[in-house]
Protein backbone atom coordinates (compact mmCIF):
# COMPACT_ATOMS: atom_id res chain seq x y z
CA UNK A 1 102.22 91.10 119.41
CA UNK A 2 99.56 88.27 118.67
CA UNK A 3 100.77 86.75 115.46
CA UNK A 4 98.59 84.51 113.34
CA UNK A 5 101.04 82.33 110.74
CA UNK A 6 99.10 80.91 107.95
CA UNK A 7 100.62 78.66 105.35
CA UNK A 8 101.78 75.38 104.42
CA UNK A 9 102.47 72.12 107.12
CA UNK A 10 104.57 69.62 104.99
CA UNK A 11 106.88 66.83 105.49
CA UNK A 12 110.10 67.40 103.76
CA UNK A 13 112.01 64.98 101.65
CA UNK A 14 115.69 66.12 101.00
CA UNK A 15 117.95 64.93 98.56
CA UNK A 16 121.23 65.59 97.57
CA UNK A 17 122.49 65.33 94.29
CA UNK A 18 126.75 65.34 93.52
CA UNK A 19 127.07 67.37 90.91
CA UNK A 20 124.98 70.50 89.00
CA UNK A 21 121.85 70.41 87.51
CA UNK A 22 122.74 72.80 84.71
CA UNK A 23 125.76 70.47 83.25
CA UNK A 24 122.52 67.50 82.19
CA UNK A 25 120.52 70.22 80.40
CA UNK A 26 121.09 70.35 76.64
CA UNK A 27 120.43 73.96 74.95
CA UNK A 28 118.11 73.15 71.95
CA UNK A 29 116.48 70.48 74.09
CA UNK A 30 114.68 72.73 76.59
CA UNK A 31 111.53 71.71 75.23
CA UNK A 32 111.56 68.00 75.91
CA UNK A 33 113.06 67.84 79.41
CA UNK A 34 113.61 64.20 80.37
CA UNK A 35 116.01 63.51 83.44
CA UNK A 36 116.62 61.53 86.61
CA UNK A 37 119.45 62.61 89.23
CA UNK A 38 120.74 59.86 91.55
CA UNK A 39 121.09 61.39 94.84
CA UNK A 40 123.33 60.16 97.87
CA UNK A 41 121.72 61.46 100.17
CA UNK A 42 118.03 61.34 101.51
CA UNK A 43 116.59 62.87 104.65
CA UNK A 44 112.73 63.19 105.79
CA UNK A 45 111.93 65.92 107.99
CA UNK A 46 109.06 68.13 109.17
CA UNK A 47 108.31 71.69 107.28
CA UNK A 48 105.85 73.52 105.29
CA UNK A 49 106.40 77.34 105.04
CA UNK A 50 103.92 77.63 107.52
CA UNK A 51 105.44 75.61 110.00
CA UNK A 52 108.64 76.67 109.69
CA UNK A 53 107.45 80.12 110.25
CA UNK A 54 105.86 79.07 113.26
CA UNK A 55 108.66 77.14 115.16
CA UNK A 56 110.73 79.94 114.60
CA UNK A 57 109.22 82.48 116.39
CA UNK A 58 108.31 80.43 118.81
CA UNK A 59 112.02 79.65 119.09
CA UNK A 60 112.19 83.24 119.69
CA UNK A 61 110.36 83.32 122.82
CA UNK A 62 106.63 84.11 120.97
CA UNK A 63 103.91 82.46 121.20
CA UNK A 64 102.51 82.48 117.49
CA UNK A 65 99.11 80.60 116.15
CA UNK A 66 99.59 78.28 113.32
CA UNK A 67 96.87 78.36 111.10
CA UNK A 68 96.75 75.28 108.24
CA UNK A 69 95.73 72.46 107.33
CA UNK A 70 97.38 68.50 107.77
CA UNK A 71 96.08 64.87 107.32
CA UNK A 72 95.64 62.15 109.59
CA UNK A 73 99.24 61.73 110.36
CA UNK A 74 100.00 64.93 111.99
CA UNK A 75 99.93 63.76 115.68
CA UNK A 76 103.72 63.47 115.96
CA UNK A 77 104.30 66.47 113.92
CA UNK A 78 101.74 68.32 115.91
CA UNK A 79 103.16 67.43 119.42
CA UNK A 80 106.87 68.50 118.31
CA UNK A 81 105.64 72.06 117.35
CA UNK A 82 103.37 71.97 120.43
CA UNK A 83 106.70 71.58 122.32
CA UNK A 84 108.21 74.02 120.77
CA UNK A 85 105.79 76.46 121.84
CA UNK A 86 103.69 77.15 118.68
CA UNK A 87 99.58 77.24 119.10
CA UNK A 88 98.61 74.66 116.88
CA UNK A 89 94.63 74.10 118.04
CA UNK A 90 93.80 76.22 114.85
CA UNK A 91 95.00 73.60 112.57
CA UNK A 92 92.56 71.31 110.67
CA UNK A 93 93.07 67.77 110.09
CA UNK A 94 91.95 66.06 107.61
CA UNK A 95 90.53 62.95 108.30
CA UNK A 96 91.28 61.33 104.49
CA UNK A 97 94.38 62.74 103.36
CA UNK A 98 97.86 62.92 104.10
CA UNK A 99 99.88 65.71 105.25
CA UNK A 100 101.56 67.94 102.10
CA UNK A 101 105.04 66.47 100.95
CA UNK A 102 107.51 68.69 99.73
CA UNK A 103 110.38 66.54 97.59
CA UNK A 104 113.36 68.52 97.07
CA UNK A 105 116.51 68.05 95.38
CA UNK A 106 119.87 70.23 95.86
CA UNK A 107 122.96 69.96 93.68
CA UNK A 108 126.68 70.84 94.99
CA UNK A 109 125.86 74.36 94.06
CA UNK A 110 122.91 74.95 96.25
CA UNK A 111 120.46 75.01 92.70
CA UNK A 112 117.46 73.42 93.55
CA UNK A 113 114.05 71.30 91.98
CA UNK A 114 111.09 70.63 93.98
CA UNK A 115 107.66 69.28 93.81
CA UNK A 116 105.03 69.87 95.92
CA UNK A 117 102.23 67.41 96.69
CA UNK A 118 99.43 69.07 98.51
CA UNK A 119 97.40 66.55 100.47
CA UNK A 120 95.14 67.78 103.09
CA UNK A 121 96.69 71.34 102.53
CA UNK A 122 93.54 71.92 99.87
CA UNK A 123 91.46 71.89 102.88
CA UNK A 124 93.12 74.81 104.15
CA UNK A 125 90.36 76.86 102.29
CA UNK A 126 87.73 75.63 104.46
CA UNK A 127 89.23 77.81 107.81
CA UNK A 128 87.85 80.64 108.40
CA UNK A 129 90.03 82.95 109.96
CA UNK A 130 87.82 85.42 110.92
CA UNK A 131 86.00 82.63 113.41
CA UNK A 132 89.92 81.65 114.65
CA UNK A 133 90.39 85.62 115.19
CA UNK A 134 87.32 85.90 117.37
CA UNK A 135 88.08 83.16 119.34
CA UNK A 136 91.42 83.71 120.15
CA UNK A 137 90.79 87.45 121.26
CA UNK A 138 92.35 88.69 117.29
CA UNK A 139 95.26 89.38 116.27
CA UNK A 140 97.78 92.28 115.98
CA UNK A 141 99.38 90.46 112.08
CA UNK A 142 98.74 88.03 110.13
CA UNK A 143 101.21 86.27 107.61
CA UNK A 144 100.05 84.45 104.33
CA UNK A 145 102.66 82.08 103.42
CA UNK A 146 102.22 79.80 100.41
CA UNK A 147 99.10 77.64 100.87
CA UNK A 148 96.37 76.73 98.93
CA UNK A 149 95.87 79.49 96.56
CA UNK A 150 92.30 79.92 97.68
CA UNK A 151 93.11 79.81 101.17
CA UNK A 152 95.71 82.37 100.98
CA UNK A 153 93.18 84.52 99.24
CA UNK A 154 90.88 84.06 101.68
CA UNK A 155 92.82 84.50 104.68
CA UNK A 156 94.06 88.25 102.97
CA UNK A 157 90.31 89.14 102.23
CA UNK A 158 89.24 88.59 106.07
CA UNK A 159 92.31 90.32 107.15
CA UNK A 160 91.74 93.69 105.13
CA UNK A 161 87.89 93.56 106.63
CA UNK A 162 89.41 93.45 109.79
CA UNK A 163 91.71 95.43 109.81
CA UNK A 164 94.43 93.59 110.76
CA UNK A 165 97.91 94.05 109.75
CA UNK A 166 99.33 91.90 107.04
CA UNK A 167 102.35 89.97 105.34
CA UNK A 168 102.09 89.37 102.06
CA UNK A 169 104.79 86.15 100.94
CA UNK A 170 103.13 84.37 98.10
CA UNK A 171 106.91 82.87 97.30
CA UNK A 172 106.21 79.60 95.55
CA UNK A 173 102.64 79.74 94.79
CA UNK A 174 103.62 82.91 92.56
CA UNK A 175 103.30 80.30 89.44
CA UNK A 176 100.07 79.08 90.58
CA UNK A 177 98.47 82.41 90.89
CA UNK A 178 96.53 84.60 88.09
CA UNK A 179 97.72 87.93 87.78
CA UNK A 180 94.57 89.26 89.28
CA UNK A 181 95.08 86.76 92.00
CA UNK A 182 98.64 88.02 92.64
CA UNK A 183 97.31 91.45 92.58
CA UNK A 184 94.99 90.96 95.03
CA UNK A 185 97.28 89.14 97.68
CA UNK A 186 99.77 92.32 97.65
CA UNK A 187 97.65 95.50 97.04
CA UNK A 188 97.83 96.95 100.47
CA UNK A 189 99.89 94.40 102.63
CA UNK A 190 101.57 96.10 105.43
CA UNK A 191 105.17 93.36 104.91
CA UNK A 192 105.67 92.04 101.43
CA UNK A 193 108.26 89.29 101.12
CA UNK A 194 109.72 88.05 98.06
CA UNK A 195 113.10 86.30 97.08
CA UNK A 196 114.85 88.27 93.66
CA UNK A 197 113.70 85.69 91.39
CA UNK A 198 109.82 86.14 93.19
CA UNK A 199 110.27 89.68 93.31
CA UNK A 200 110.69 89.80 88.76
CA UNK A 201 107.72 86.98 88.87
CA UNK A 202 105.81 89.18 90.91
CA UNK A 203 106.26 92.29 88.22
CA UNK A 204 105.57 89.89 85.49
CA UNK A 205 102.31 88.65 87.45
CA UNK A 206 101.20 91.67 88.42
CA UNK A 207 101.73 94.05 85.69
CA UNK A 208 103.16 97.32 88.15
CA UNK A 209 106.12 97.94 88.07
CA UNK A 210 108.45 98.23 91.35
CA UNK A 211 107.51 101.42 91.94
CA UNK A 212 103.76 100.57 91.67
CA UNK A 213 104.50 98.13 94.31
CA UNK A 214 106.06 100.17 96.54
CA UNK A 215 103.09 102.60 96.23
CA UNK A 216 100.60 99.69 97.13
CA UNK A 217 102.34 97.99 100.33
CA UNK A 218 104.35 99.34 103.25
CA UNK A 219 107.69 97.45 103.19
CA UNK A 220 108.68 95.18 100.72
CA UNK A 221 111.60 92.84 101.55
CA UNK A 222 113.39 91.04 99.59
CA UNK A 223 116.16 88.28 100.30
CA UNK A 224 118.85 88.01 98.06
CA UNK A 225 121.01 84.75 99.56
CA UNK A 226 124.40 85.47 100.14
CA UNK A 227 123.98 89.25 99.37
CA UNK A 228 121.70 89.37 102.62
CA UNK A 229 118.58 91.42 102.22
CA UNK A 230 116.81 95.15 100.68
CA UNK A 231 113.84 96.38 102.15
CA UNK A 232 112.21 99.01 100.03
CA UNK A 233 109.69 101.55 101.04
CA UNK A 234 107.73 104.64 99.26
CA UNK A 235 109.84 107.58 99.54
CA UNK A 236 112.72 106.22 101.51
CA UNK A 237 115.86 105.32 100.35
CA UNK A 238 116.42 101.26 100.15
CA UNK A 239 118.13 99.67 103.11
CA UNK A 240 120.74 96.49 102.24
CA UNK A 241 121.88 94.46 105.26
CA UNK A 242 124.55 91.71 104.45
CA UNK A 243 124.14 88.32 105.49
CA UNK A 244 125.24 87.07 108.19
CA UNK A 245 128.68 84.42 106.96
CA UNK A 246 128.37 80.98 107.69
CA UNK A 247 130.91 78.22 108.70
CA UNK A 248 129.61 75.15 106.17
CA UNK A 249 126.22 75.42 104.18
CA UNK A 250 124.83 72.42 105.26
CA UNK A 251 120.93 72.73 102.92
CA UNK A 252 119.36 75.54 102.50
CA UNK A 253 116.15 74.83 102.53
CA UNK A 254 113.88 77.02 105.48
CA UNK A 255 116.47 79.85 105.25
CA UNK A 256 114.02 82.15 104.28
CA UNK A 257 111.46 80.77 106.46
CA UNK A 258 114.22 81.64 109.23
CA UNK A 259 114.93 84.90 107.80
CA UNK A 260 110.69 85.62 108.49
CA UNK A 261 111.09 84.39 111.81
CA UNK A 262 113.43 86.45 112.68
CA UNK A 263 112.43 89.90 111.08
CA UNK A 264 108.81 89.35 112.35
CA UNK A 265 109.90 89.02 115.89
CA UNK A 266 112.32 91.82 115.52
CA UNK A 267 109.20 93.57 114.42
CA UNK A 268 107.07 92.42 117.01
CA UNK A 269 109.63 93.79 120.03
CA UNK A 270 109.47 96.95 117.75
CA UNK A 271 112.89 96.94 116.96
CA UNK A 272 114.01 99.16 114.01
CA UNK A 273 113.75 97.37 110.39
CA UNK A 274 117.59 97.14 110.38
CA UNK A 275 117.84 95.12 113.72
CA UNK A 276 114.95 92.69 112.83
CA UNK A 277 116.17 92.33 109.88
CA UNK A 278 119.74 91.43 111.10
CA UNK A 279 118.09 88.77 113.70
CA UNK A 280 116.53 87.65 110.73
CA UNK A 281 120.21 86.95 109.12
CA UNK A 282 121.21 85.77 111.88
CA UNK A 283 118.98 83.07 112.25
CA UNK A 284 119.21 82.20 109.01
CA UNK A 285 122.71 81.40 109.03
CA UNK A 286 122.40 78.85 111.62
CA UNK A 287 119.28 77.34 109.88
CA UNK A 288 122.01 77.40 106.67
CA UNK A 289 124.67 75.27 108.69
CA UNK A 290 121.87 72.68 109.61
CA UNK A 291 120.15 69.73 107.75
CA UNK A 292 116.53 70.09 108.34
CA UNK A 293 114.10 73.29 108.46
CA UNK A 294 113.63 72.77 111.85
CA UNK A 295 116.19 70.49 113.23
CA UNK A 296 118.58 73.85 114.55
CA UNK A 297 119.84 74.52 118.24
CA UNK A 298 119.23 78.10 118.74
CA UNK A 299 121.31 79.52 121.59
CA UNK A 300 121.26 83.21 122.68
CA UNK A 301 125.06 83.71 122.97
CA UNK A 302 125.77 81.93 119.11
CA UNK A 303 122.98 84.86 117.76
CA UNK A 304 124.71 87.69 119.69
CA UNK A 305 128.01 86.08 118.11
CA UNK A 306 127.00 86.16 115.03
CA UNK A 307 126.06 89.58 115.16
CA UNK A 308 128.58 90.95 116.42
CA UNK A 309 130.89 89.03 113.64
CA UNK A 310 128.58 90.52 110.74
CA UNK A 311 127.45 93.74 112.18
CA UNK A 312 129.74 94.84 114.92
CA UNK A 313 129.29 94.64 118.70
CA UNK A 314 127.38 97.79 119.39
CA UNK A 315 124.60 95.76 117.00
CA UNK A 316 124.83 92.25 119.20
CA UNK A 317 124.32 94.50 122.71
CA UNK A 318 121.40 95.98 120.85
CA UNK A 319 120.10 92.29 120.38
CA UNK A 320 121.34 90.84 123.69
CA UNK A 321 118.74 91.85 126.87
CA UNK A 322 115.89 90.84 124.27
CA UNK A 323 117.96 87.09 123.19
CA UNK A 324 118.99 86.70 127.24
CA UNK A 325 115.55 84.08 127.92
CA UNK A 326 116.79 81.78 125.05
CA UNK A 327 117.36 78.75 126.15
């Protein structure tokens, strides 16, 4: 399956803070919110939705096309995912700005705060996906991450004219969007992918209601952290897989970036929705025990274990001939 990945390219700050967020904010001060948290803990690595996407199908074995925007100081970042096995000739550069930052903060409970500084992402308007299609021979899906809100709508127009499937994950840029923006990324999306706090935003945004929803797209999944994931679809009962358990939560930020990566290569080997979405778990979890969105060793016999541990062993040799080529 020829997979297009559009979305965000970022450089990720991470920051750990020793204590919760919730115990500094004062009831009948909500209004006024003034705070600082002194992390211990700071580390700067590469991510962006997009990205992250990206490296972890290539992971996989696939060979998917990044499609973004970065700034002048992507070389290093570009040669990494390059390596990694990701097509990244699709990706403009900016010849002024600087690549998107993402500055994130997690407390002892996993809560997090985050800023987003977009940089050279605003230029990922200016691609024109159609042209990328063309060249590259066009492609079977195509998933809209979080970008630039006008690239992501964009990138969904040319894909309904053409036909090609789509994944709908607006995730963060949910509070950026109008509701007839939000509206227009999701009516008709093949995938839809949400988080349970996205998927209320997304009702609120939109103005349907989940069955509405369901009516308009083809499977909506949504991740619900340590209660794994649902995936919903029109006239079919709703389908929970657990998560997969992990040894030590290490940051979880790019778990459900892993979680993607995994379903949408299930998907691609046309593996049932329950199997992809289990690889997707999978994945997860070891993206869960590691600092860094794409800093993780992925090794075919630790994914079959972990199947097997969360799902049984008929599950992992379901998994296995597909996972043998990992490396």
């Amino acid at each position: 399956m020829r997979i297009a990945v559009t979305g965000s390219i970022a450089t990720d700050h991470l920051m750990s803070f020793p204590g919760r967020f919730t115990d500094q904010l004062i009831a009948d001060r909500l209004e006024q919110v003034s705070l600082s948290f002194l992390a211990d803990r700071l580390d700067v690595r590469r991510g962006g939705v997009g990205a992250n996407i990206a490296f972890g199908l290539a992971r996989l074995g696939l060979a998917p096309r990044l499609i973004g925007a970065a700034g002048l100081d992507f070389a290093e970042y570009d040669a990494w995912l390059r390596a990694a096995g990701v097509i990244t000739e699709s990706v403009r550069i900016s010849e002024t700005l600087h690549t998107a930052r993402f500055v994130c903060t997690t407390d002892e409970v996993q809560n997090q705060m985050a800023t987003f500084y977009a940089g050279a992402m605003a230029d990922a308007a200016k691609i024109d996906l159609a042209a990328v299609a063309a060249r590259c021979g066009g492609f079977d899906l195509v998933h809209v991450g979080a970008d630039a809100p006008e690239a992501m709508l964009r990138h969904t127009e040319v894909a309904r004219r053409s036909g090609i499937r789509l994944a709908a994950d607006p995730s963060q840029q949910l509070a950026r969007l109008d509701d007839a923006q939000a509206r227009r990324l999701v009516d008709g999306a093949h995938l839809l992918f949400t988080n349970e706090y996205e998927s209320a935003l997304l009702r609120e945004r939109t103005g349907w209601s989940e069955r509405d929803i369901l009516h308009r797209v083809g499977t909506w999944i949504t991740t619900r952290g340590a209660d794994g994931v649902s995936l919903a679809r029109c006239g079919h009962p709703r389908l929970d897989v657990p998560a997969v358990p992990t040894a030590e939560i290490a940051d979880p930020t790019g778990v459900g970036d892993a979680f993607r990566s995994g379903f949408l290569a299930g998907l691609s080997w046309d593996w049932p929705d329950e199997r992809a979405a289990r690889l997707g778990c999978a994945l997860a979890s070891v993206v869960l025990e590691t600092v860094g969105t794409q800093e993780y060793k992925l090794l075919a016999a630790d994914l079959v274990d972990r199947v097997e541990r969360a799902y049984g062993r008929a599950a992992a040799r379901g998994m296995e001939p597909r996972l043998a080529g990992l490396s």
